[in-house]
Protein backbone atom coordinates (compact mmCIF):
# COMPACT_ATOMS: atom_id res chain seq x y z
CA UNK A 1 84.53 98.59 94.73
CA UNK A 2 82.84 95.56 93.02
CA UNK A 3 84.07 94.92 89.48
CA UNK A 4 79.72 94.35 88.37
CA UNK A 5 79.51 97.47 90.36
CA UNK A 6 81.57 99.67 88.84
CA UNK A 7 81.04 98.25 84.91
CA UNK A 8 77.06 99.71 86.01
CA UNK A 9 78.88 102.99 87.45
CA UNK A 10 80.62 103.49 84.60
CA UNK A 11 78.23 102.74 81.56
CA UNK A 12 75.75 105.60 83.72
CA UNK A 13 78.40 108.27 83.53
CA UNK A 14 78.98 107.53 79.87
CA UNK A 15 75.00 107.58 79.20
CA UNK A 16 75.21 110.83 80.84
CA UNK A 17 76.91 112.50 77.35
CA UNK A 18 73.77 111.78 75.83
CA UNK A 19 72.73 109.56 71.96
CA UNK A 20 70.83 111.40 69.26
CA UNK A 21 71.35 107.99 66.77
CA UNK A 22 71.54 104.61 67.30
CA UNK A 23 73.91 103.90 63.83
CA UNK A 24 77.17 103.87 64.36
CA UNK A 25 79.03 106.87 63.00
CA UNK A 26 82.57 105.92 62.79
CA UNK A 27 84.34 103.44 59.85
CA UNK A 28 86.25 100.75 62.33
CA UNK A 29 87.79 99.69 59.53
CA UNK A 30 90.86 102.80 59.75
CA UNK A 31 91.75 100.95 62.57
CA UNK A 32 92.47 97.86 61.06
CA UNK A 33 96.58 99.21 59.95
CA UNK A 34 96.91 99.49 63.98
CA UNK A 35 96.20 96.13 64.45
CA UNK A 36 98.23 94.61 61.82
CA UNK A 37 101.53 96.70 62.29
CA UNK A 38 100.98 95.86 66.31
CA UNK A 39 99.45 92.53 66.39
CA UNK A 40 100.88 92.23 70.11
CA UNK A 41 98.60 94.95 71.18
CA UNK A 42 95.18 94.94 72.24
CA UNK A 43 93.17 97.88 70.30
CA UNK A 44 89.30 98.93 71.10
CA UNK A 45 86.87 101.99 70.85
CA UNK A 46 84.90 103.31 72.99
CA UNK A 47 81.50 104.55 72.13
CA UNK A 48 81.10 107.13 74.71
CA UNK A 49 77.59 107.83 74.35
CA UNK A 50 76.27 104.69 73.81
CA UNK A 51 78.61 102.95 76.94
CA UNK A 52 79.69 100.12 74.71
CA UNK A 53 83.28 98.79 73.88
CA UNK A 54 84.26 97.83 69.84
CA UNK A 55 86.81 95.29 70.20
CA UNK A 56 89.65 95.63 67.46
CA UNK A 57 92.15 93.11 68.25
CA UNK A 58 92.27 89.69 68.66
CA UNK A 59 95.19 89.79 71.52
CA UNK A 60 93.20 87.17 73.99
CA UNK A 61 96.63 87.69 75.82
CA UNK A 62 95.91 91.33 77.16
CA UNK A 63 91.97 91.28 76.73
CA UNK A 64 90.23 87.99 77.92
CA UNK A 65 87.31 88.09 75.51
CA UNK A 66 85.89 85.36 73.57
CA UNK A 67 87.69 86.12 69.39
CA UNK A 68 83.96 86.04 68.36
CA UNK A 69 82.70 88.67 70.76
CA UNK A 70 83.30 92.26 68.74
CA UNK A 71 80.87 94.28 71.07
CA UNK A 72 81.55 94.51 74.58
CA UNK A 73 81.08 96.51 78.27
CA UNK A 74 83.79 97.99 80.57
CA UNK A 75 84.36 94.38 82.26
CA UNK A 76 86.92 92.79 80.19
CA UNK A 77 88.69 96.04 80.74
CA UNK A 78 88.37 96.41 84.47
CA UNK A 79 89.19 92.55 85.69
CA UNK A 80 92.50 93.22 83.85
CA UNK A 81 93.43 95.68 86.92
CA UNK A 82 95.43 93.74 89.79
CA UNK A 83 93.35 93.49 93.08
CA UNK A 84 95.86 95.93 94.65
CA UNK A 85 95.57 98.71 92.16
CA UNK A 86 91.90 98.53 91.29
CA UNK A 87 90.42 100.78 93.65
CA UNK A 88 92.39 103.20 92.14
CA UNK A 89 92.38 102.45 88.77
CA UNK A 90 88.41 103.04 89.56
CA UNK A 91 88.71 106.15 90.93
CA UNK A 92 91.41 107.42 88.28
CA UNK A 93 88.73 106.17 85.31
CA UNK A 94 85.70 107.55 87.15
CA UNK A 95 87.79 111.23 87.20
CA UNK A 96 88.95 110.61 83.60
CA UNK A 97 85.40 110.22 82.32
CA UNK A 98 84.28 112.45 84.47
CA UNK A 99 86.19 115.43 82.51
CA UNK A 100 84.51 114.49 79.41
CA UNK A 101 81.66 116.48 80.57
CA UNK A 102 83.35 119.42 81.26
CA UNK A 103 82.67 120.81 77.76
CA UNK A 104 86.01 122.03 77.09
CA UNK A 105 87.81 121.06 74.11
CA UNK A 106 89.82 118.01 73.01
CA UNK A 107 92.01 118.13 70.13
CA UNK A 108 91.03 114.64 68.06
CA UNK A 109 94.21 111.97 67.65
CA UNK A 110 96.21 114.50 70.04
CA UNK A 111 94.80 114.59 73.37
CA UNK A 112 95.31 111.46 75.05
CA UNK A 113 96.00 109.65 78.57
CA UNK A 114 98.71 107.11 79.37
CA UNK A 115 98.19 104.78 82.55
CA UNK A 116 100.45 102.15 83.88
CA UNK A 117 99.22 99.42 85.55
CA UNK A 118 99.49 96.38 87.07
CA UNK A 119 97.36 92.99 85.67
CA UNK A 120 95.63 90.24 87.73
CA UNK A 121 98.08 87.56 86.10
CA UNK A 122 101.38 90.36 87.38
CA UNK A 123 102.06 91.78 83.97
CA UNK A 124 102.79 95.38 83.62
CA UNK A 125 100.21 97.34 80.78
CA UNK A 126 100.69 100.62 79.09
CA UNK A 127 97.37 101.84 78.63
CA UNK A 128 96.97 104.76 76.12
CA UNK A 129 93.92 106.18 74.91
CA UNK A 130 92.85 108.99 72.35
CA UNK A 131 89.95 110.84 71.67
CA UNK A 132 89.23 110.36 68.21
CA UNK A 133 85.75 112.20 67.85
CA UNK A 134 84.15 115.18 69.75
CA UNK A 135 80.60 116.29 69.62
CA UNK A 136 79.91 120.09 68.97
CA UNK A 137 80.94 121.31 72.10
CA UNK A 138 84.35 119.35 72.09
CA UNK A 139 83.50 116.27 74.15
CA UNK A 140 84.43 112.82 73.12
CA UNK A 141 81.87 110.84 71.12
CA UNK A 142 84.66 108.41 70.63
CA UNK A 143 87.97 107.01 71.70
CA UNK A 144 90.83 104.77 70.81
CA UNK A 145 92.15 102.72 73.12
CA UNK A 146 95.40 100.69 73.19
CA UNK A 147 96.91 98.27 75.77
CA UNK A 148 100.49 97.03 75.36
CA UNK A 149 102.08 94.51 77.33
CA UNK A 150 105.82 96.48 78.78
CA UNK A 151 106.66 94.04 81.28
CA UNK A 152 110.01 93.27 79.76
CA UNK A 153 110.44 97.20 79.72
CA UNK A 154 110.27 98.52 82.85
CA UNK A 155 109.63 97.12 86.86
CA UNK A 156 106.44 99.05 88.28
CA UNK A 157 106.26 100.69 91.79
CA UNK A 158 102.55 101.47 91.53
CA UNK A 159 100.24 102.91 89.32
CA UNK A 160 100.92 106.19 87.50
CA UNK A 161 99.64 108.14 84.24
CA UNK A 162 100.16 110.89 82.27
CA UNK A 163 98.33 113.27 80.34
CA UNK A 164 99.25 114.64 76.57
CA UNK A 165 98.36 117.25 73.84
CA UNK A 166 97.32 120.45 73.56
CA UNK A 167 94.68 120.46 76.32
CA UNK A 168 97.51 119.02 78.35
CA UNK A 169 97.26 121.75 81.26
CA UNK A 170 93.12 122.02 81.54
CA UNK A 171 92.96 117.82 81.38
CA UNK A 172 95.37 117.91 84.74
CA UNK A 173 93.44 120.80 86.33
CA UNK A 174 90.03 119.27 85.81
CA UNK A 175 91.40 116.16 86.66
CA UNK A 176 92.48 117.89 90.10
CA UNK A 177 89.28 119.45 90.23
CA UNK A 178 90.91 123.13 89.62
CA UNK A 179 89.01 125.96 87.88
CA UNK A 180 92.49 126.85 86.83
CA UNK A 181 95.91 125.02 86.21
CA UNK A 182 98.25 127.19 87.67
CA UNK A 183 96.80 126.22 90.90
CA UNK A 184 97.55 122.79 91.33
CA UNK A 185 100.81 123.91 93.61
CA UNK A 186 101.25 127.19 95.45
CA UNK A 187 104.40 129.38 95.31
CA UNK A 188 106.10 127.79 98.09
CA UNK A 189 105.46 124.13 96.89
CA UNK A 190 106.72 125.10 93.66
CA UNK A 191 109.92 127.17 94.81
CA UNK A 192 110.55 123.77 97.57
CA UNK A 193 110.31 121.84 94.36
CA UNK A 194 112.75 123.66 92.32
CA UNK A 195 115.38 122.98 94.96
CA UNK A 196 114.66 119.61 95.29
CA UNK A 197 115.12 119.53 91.17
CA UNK A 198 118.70 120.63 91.94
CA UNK A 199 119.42 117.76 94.36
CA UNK A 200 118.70 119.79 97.86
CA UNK A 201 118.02 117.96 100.91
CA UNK A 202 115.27 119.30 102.98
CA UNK A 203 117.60 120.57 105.81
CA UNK A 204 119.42 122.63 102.75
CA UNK A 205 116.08 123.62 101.34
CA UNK A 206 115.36 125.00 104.67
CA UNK A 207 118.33 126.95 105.41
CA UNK A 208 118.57 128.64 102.32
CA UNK A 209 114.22 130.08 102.56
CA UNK A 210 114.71 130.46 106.42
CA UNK A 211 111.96 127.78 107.31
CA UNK A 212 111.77 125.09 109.54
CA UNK A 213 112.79 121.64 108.32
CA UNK A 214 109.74 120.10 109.42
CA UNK A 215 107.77 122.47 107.36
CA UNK A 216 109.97 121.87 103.81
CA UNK A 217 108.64 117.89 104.63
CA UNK A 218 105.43 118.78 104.85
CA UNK A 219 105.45 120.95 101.50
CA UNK A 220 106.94 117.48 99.77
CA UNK A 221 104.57 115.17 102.01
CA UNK A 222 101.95 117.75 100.12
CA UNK A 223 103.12 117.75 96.49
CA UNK A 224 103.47 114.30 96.21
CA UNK A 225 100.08 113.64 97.05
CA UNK A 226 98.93 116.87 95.03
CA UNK A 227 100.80 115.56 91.95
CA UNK A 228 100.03 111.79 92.60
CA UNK A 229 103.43 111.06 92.44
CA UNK A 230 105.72 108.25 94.27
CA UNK A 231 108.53 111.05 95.59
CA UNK A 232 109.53 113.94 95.75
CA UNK A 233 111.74 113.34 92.42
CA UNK A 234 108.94 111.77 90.65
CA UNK A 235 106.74 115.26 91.79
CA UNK A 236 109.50 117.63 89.83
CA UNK A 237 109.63 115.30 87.59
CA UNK A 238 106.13 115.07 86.72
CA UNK A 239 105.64 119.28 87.61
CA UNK A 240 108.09 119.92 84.37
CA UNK A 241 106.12 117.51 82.39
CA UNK A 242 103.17 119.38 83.28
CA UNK A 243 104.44 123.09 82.42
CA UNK A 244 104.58 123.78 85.72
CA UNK A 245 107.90 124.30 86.80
């Protein structure tokens, strides 16, 4: 997908949450301790019904605006994403937004996402963003986002995120398009997955729940791609993070 393209895509399903004012109803000024006790950190919010960016930050490093420019779109945002990850990166933003129509909750300054990405000039960017406003029926009028630069931190395989907060569990099941969260993995997947936790092969895993060993590697083959993950570690991994284990 086209990086015009999907700024247009994007700004729709925002319009989508609907505008009763054109004022802006949030002091961007409370922001302004972020930026000064991380000045290596790009900082924005997102107006969620209007489809329009607030720059915070200054960081021309992380987001390739012009200093001047306060009010943006999605684009400075998007042609950050390598070429290799940005198809995804779409489709994992298009599902994020997407559950902010859901009508379901979020707990202000607790429920957030993390993504970790990959930039067009090869650094590697923690991406972290809160809901810091929700309309009567709990969906974001605003959020906070943050991008930090953790090349020096940590080598990255591929792209990855994480949900956290209270609404933890029903942001990963909307996410996966479940009406409940205790379905993301069946009983099997998640007993296979317990085994591999304790360091069992798949020939061991089969022996000890009397199945074939070409089924146990298609139960992993299916949680990692259930749980978006880049192994079968990473899956348990991610499955305790996620309650579900």
């Amino acid at each position: 997908m086209k990086l015009n393209e999907f700024n247009e895509q994007l700004k729709s399903m925002y319009l989508k949450f609907g505008c009763s004012s054109e004022s802006l109803d949030i002091d961007l000024a409370q922001f302004d301790i972020l930026t000064r006790i991380y000045p290596n950190d790009a900082f924005y919010v997102i107006d969620c019904k209007r489809a329009i960016i607030y720059k915070l930050s200054d960081n021309i490093n992380l987001l390739d605006v012009d200093k001047k420019e306060r009010i943006m779109d999605f684009k400075p945002l998007m042609s950050l994403v390598h070429d290799k990850q940005f198809d995804k990166f779409c489709a994992f933003t298009e599902r994020c937004v997407g559950m902010g129509s859901r009508q379901f909750f979020l707990t202000p300054f607790k429920d957030e996402v993390k993504s970790i990405y990959k930039t067009s000039r090869g650094h590697t960017v923690l991406k972290t963003v809160s809901v810091i406003a929700v309309d009567k029926n709990g969906n974001p009028d605003y959020t906070l986002g943050r991008l930090t630069d953790i090349t020096d931190v940590t080598e990255l395989a591929g792209m990855s995120y994480k949900f956290f907060g209270p609404s933890q569990k029903k942001m990963y099941s909307f996410f996966n398009g479940l009406e409940k969260f205790d379905k993301i993995l069946g009983e099997r997947e998640l007993e296979i997955l317990n085994y591999v936790g304790k360091g069992y092969s798949s020939k061991s895993i089969s022996d000890v729940l009397f199945i074939s060993e070409h089924t146990v590697r298609t139960h992993r083959k299916n949680i990692v791609k259930k749980l978006d993950a880049h192994g079968s570690i990473d899956a348990y991994n991610k499955a305790k993070d996620m309650g579900l284990m």
